[in-house]
C-alpha atoms as a PDB file:
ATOM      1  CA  UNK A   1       0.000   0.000   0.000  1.00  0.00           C
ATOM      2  CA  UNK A   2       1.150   3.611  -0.912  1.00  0.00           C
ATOM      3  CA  UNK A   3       2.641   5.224   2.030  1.00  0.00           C
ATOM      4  CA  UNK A   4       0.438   8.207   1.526  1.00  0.00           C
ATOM      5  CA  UNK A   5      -2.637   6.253   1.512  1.00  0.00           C
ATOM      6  CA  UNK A   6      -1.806   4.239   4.911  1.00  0.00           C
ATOM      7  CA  UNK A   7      -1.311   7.184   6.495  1.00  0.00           C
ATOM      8  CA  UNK A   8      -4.128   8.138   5.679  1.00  0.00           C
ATOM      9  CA  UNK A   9      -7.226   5.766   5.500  1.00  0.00           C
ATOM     10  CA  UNK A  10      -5.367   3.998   7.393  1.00  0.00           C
ATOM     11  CA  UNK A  11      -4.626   6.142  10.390  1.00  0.00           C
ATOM     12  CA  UNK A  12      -7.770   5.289  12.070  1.00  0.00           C
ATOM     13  CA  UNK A  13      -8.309   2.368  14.006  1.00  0.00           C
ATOM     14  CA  UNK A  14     -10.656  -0.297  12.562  1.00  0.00           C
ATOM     15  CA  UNK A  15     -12.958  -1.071  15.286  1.00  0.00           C
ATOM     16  CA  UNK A  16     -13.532   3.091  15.012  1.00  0.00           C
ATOM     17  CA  UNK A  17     -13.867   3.168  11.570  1.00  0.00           C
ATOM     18  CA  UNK A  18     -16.233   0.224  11.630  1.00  0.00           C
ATOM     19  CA  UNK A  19     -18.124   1.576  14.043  1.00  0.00           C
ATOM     20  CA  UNK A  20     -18.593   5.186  12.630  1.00  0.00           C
ATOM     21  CA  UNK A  21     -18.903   3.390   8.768  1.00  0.00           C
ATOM     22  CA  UNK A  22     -22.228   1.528  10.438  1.00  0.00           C
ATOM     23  CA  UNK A  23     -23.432   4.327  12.210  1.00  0.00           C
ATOM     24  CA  UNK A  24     -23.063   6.352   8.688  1.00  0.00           C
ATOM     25  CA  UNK A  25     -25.218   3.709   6.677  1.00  0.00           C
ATOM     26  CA  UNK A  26     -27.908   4.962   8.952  1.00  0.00           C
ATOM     27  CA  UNK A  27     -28.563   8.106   6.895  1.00  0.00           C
ATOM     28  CA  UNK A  28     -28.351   6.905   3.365  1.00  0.00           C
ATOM     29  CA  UNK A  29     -30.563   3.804   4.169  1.00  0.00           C
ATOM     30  CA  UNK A  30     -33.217   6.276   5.889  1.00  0.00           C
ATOM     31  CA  UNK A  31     -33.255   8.235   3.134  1.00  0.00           C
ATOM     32  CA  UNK A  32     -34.127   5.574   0.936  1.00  0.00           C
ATOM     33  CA  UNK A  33     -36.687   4.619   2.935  1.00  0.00           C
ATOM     34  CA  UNK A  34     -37.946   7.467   3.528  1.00  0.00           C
ATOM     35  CA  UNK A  35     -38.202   8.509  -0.802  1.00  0.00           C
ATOM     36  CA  UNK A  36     -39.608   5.034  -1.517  1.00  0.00           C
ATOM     37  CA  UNK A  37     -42.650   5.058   0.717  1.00  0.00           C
ATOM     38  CA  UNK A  38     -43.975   7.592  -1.069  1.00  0.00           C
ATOM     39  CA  UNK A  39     -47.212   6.779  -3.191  1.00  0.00           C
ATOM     40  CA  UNK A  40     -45.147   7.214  -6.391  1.00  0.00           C
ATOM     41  CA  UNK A  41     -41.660   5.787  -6.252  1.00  0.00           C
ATOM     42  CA  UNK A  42     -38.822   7.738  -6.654  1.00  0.00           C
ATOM     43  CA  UNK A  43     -35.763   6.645  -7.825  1.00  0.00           C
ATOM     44  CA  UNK A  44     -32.093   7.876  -6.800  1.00  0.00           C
ATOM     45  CA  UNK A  45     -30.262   9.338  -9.089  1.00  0.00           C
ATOM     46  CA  UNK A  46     -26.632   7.814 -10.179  1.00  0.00           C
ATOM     47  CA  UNK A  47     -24.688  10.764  -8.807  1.00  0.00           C
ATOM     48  CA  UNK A  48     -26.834  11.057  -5.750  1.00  0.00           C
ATOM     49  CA  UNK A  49     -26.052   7.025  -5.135  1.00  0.00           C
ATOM     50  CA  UNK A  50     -22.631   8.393  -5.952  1.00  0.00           C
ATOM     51  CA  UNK A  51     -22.569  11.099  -3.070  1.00  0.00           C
ATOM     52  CA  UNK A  52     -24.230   9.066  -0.133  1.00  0.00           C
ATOM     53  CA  UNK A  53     -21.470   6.186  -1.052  1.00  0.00           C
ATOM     54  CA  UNK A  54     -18.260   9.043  -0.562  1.00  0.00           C
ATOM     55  CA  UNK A  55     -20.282  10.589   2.344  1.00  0.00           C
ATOM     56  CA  UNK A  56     -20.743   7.068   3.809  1.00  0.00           C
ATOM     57  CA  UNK A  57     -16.981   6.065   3.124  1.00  0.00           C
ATOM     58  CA  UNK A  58     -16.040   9.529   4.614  1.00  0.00           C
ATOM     59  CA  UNK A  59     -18.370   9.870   7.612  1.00  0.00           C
ATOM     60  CA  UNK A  60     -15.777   8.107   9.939  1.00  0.00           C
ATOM     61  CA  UNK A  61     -13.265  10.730   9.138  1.00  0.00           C
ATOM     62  CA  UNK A  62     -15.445  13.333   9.616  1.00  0.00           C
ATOM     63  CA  UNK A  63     -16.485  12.382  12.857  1.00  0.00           C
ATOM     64  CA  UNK A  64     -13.216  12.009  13.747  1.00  0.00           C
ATOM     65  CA  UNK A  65     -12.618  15.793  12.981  1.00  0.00           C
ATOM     66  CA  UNK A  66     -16.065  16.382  15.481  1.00  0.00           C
ATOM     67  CA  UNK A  67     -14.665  14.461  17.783  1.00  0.00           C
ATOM     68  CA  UNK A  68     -11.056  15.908  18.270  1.00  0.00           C
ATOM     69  CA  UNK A  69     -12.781  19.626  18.024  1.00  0.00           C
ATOM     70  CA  UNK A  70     -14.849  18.575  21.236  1.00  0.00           C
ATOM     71  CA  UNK A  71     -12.798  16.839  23.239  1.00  0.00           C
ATOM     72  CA  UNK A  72     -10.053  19.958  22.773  1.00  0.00           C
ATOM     73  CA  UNK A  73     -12.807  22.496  23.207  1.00  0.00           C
ATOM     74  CA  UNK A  74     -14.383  20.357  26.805  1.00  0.00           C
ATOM     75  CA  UNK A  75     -11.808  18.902  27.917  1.00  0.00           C
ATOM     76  CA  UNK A  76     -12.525  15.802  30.198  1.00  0.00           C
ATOM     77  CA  UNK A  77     -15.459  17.795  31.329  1.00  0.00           C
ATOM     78  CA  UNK A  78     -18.426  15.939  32.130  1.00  0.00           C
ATOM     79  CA  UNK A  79     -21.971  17.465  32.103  1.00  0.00           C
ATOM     80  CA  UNK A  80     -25.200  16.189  32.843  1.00  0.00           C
ATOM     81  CA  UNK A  81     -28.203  16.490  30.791  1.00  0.00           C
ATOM     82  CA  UNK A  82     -31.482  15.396  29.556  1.00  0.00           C
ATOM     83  CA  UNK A  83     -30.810  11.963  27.964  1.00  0.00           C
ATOM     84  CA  UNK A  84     -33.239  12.830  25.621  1.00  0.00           C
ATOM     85  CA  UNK A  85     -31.928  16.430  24.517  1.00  0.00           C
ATOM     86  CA  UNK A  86     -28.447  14.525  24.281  1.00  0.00           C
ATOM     87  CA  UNK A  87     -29.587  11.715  21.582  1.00  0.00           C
ATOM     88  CA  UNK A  88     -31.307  14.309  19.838  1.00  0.00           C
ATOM     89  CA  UNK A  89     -28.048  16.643  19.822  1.00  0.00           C
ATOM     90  CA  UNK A  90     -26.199  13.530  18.685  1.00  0.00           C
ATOM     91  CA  UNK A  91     -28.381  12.557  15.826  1.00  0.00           C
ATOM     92  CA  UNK A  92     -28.118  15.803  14.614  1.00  0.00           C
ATOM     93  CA  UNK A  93     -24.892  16.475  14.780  1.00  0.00           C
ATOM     94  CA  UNK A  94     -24.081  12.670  13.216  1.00  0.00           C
ATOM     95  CA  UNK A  95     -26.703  13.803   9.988  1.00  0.00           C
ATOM     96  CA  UNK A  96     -24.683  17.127   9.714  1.00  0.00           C
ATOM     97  CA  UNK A  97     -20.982  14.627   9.980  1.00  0.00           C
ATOM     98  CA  UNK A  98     -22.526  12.866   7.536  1.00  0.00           C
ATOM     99  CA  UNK A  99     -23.772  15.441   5.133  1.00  0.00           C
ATOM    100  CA  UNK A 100     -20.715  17.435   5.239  1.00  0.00           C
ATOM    101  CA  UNK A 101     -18.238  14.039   5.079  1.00  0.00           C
ATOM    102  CA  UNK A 102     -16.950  15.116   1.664  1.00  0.00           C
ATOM    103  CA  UNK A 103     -16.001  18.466   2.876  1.00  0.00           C
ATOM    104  CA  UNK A 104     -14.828  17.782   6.468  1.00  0.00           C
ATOM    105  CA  UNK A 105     -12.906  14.264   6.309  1.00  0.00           C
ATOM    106  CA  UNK A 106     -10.050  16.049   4.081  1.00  0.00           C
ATOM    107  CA  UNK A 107      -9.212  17.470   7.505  1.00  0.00           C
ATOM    108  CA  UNK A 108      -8.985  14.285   9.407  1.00  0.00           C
ATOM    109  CA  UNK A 109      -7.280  13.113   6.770  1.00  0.00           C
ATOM    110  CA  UNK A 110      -4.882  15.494   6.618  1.00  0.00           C
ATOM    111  CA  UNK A 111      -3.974  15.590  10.451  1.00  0.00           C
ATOM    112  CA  UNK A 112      -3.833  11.838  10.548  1.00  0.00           C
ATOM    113  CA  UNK A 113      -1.071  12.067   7.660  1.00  0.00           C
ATOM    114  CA  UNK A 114       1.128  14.719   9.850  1.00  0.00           C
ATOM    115  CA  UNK A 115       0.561  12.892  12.484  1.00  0.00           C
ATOM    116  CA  UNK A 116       1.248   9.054  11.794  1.00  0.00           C
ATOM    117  CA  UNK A 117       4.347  11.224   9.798  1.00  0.00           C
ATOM    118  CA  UNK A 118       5.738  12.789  12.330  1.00  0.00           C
ATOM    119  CA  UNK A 119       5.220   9.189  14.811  1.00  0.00           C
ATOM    120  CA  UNK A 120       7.543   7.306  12.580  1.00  0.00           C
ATOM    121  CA  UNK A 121      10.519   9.840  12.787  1.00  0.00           C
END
């Protein structure tokens, strides 16, 4: 594999990126649902199939990104809320990860290049 490209999609670990990759098949499957229970039946597009598979395929990176942001920005704060209000902020926040994947995962992937490059000197 091209050093570039371990570094990169490779930098995460795989139980994460399973994990987040499974959680991001959420929103593309819902949305299919959701457009073919419709009386008339509405097909998806080849570049929208196109887009939720790079989304998809980028979600994990992009909630990486979320993830670092928070956990610099709170710390190992804990706060307690609503369980409810939390699940809902969660969702949310996952759709918006998910929607923005294509725009937000170069990020990730760029920190997790500097990072696994600057590890191996």
């Amino acid at each position: 594999m091209h050093p570039v490209i371990a570094k990169t999609f490779g930098g995460l670990s795989t139980a994460y990126y399973v994990r987040q990759f499974i959680f991001g098949l959420l929103f593309p499957v819902s949305i299919y649902m959701v457009m073919s229970s419709g009386t008339g039946r509405h097909a998806l597009s080849l570049p929208m199939l196109l887009m939720f598979a790079v989304n998809t395929l980028l979600y994990p990176y992009s909630r990486f990104v979320y993830e670092s942001v928070m956990n610099f920005i709170l710390g190992r704060n804990v706060f307690f809320v609503n369980a409810i209000l939390m699940l809902t902020f969660k969702v949310v926040m996952m759709a918006f990860c998910w929607a923005l994947a294509i725009c937000v995962a170069p990020l990730g992937l760029g920190y997790l290049y500097f990072h696994h490059s600057k590890a191996e000197r």
